[in-house]
C-alpha atoms as a PDB file:
ATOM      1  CA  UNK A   1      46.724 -32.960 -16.617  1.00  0.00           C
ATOM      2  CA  UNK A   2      49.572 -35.222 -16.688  1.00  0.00           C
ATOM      3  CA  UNK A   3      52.182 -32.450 -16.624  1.00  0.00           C
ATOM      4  CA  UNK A   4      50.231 -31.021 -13.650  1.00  0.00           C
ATOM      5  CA  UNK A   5      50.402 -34.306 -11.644  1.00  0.00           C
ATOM      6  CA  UNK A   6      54.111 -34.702 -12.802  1.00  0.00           C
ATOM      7  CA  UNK A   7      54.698 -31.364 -11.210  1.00  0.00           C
ATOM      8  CA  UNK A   8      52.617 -32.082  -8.176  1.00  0.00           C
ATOM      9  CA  UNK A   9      55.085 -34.986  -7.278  1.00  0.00           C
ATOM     10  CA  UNK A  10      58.141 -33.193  -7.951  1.00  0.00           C
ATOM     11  CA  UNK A  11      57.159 -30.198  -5.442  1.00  0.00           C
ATOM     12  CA  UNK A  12      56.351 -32.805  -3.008  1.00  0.00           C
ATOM     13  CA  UNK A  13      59.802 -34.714  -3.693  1.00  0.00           C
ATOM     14  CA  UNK A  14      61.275 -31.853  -3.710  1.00  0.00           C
ATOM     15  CA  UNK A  15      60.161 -30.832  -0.321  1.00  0.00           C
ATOM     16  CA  UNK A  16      60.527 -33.905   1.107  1.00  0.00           C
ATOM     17  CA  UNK A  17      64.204 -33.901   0.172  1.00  0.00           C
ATOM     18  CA  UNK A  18      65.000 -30.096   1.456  1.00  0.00           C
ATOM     19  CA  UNK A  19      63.424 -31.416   4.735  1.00  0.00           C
ATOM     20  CA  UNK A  20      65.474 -34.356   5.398  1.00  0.00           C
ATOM     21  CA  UNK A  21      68.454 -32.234   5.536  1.00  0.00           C
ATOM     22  CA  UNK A  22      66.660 -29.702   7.885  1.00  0.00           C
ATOM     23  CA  UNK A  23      69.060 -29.920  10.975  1.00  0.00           C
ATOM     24  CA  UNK A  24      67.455 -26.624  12.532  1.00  0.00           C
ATOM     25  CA  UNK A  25      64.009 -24.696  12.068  1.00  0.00           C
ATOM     26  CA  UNK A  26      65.333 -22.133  10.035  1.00  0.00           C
ATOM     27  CA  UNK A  27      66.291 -24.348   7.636  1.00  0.00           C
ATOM     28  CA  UNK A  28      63.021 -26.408   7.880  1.00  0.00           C
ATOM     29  CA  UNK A  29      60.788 -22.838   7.256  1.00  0.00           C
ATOM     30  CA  UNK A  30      63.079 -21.876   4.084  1.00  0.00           C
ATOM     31  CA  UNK A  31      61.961 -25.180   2.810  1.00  0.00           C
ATOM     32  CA  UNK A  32      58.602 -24.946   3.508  1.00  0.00           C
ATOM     33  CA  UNK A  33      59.003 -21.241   2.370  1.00  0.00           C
ATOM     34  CA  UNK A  34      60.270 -22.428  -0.997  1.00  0.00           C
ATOM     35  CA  UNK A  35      57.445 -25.014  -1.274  1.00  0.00           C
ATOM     36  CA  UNK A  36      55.109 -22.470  -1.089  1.00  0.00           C
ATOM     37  CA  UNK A  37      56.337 -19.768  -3.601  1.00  0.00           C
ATOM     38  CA  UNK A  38      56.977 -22.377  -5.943  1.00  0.00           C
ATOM     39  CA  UNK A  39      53.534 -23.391  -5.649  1.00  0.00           C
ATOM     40  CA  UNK A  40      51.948 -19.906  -6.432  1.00  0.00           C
ATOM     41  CA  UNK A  41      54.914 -19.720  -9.099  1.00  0.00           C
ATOM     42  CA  UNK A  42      53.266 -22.536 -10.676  1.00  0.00           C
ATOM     43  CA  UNK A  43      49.745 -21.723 -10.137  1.00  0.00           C
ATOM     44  CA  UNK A  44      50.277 -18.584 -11.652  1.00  0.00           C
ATOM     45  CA  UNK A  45      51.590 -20.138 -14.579  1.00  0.00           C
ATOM     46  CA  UNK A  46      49.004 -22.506 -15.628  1.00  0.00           C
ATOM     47  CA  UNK A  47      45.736 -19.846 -14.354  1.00  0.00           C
ATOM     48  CA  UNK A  48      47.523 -16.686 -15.103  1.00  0.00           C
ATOM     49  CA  UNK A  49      47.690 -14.895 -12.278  1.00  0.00           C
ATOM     50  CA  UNK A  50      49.136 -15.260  -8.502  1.00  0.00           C
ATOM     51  CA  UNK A  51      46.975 -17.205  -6.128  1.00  0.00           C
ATOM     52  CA  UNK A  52      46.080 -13.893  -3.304  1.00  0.00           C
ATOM     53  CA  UNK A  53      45.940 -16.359  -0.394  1.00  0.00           C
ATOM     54  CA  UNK A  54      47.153 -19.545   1.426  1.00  0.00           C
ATOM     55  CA  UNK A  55      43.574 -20.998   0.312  1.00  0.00           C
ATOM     56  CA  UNK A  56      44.114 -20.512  -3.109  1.00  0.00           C
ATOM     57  CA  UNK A  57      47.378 -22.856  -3.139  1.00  0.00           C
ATOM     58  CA  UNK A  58      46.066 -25.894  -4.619  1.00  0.00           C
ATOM     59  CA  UNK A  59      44.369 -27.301  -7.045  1.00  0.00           C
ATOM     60  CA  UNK A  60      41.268 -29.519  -7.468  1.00  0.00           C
ATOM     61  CA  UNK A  61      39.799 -31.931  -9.895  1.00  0.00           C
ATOM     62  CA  UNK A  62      35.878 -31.364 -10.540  1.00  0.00           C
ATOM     63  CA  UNK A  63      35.157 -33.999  -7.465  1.00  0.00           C
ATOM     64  CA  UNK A  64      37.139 -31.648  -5.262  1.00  0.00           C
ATOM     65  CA  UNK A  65      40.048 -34.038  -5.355  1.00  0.00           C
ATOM     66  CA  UNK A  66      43.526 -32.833  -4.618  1.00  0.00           C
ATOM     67  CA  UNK A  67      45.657 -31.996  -6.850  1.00  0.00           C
ATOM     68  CA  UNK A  68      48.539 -30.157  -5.854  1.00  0.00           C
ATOM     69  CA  UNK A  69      49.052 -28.051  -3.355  1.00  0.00           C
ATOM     70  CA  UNK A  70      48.282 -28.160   0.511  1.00  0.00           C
ATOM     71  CA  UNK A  71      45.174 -29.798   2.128  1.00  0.00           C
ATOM     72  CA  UNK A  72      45.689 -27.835   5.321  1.00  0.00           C
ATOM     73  CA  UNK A  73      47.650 -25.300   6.591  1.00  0.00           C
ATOM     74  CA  UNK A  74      51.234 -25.435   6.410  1.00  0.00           C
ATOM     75  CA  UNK A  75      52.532 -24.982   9.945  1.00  0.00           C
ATOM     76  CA  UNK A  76      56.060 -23.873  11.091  1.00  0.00           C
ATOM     77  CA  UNK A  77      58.488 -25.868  13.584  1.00  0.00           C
ATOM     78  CA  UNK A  78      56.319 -24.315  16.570  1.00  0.00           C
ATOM     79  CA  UNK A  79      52.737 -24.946  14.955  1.00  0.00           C
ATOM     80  CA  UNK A  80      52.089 -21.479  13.684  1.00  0.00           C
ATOM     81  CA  UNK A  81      51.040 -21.700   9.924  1.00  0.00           C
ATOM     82  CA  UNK A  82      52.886 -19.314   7.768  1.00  0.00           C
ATOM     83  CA  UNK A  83      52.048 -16.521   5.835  1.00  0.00           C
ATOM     84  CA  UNK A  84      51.770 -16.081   2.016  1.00  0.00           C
ATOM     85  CA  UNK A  85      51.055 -12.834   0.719  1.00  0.00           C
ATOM     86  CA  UNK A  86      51.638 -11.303  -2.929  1.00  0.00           C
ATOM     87  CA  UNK A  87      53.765  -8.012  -2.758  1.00  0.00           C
ATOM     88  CA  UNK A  88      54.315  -6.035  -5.809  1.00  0.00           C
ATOM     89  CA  UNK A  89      53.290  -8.682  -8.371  1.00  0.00           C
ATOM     90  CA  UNK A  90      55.737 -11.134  -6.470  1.00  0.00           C
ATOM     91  CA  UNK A  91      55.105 -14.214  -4.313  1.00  0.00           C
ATOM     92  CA  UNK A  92      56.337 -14.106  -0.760  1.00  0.00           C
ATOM     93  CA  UNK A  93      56.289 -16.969   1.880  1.00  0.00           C
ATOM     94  CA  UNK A  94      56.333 -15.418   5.568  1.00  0.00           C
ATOM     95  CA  UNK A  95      56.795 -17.206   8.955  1.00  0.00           C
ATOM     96  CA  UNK A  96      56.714 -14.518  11.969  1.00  0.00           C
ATOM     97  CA  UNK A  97      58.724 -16.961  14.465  1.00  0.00           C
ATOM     98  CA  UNK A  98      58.085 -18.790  17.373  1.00  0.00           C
ATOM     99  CA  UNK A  99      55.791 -15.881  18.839  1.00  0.00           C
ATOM    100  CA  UNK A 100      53.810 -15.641  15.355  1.00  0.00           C
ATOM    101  CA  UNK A 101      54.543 -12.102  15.479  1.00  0.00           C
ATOM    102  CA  UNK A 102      55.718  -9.169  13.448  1.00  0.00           C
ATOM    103  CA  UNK A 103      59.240  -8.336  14.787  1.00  0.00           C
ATOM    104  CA  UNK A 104      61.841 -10.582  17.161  1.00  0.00           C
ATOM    105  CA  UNK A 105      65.058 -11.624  17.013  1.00  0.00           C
ATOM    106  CA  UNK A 106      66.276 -15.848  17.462  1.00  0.00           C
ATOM    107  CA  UNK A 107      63.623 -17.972  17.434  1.00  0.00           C
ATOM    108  CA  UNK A 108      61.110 -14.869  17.236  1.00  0.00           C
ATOM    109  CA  UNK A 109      63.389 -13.424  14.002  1.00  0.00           C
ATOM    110  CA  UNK A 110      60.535 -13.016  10.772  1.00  0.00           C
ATOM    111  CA  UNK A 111      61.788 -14.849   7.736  1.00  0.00           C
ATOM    112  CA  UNK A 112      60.487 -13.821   4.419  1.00  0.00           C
ATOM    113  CA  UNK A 113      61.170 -15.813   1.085  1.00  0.00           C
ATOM    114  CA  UNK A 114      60.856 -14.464  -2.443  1.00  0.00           C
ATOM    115  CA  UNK A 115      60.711 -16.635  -5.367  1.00  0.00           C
ATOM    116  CA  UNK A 116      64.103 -15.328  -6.508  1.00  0.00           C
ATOM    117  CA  UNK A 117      65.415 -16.355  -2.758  1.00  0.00           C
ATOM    118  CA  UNK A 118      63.897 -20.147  -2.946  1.00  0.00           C
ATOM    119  CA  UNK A 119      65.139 -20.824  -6.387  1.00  0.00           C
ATOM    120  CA  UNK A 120      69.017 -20.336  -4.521  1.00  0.00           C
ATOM    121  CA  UNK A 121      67.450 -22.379  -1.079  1.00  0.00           C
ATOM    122  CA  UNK A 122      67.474 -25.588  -4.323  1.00  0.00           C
ATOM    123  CA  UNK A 123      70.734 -24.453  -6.093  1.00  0.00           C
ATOM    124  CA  UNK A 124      72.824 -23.250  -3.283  1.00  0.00           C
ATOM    125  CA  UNK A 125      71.529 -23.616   0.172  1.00  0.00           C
ATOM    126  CA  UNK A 126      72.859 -20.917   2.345  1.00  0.00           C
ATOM    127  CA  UNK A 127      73.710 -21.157   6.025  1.00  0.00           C
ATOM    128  CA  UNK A 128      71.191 -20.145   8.660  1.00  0.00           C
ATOM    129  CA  UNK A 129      73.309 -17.422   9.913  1.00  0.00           C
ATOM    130  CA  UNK A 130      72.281 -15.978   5.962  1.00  0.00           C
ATOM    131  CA  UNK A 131      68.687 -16.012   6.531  1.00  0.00           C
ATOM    132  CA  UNK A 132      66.995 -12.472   5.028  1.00  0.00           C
ATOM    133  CA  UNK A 133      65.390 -10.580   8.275  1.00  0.00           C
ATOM    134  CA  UNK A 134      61.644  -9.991   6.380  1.00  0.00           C
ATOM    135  CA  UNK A 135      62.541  -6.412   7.322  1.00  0.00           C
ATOM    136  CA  UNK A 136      65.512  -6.663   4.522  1.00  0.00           C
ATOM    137  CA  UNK A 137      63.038  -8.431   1.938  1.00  0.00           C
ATOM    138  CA  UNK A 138      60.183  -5.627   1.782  1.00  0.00           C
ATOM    139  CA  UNK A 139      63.043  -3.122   1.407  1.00  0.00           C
ATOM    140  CA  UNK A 140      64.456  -5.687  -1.500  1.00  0.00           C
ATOM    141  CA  UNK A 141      60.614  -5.480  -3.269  1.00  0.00           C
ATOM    142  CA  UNK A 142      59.952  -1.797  -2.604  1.00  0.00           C
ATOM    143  CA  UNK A 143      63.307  -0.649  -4.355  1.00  0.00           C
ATOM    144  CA  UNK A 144      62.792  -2.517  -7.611  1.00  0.00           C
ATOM    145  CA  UNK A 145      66.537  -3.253  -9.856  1.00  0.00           C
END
């Protein structure tokens, strides 16, 4: 339990940090994108499989307590919550833009985030101008290397 709780606070340090530096939304949603991959990351860790929606990103104690995770919907820079979805046996944070729809380009642009893509958001933040299209990222998990 302890090791849970440990990890619990780093997530949430850890998100508090990459949002501090958030300067534009696109930077804000690959943080919260990150959060939330490394979340079912974890949870698939310690219960063995991927959590298969945004409900199942937490975790409670036996008096429904929070544990880790999120006690309501994580919203994007515009209020929209995001998506998670699991896509060939891999996490994937979405957020469909300002119009919370498939497709668009600026502010409407669809940003998808793989766990392999968040673990570089902590070790090498990119630029927004390198933000994957979601378009790029399904053709990155249907053509397994």
């Amino acid at each position: 339990m302890f090791k849970l709780k440990s990890f619990a606070l780093f997530v949430t340090l850890l998100s508090c940090l990459i949002s501090m530096g958030c300067s534009t939304p696109q930077e804000r949603i690959q943080g919260d994108l990150s959060q939330i991959v490394f979340q079912a990351d974890f949870l698939h860790n310690v219960k063995g499989q991927l959590p298969q929606s945004c409900n199942e990103l937490k975790i409670v104690d036996g008096n429904g307590n929070l544990l880790m995770g999120f006690a309501e919907p994580v919203l994007d820079p515009w209020g929209n919550p995001y998506v998670y979805q699991v896509s060939e046996g891999k996490p994937v944070g979405i957020c469909y833009g300002k119009d919370a729809r498939k497709g668009g380009l600026g502010e409407n642009q669809d940003i998808a985030l793989t766990l392999k893509e968040a673990r570089k958001v902590i070790t090498d933040p990119p630029a927004p101008s390198s933000f994957v299209p979601m378009e790029q990222v399904e053709v990155q998990l249907n053509h397994k290397s």
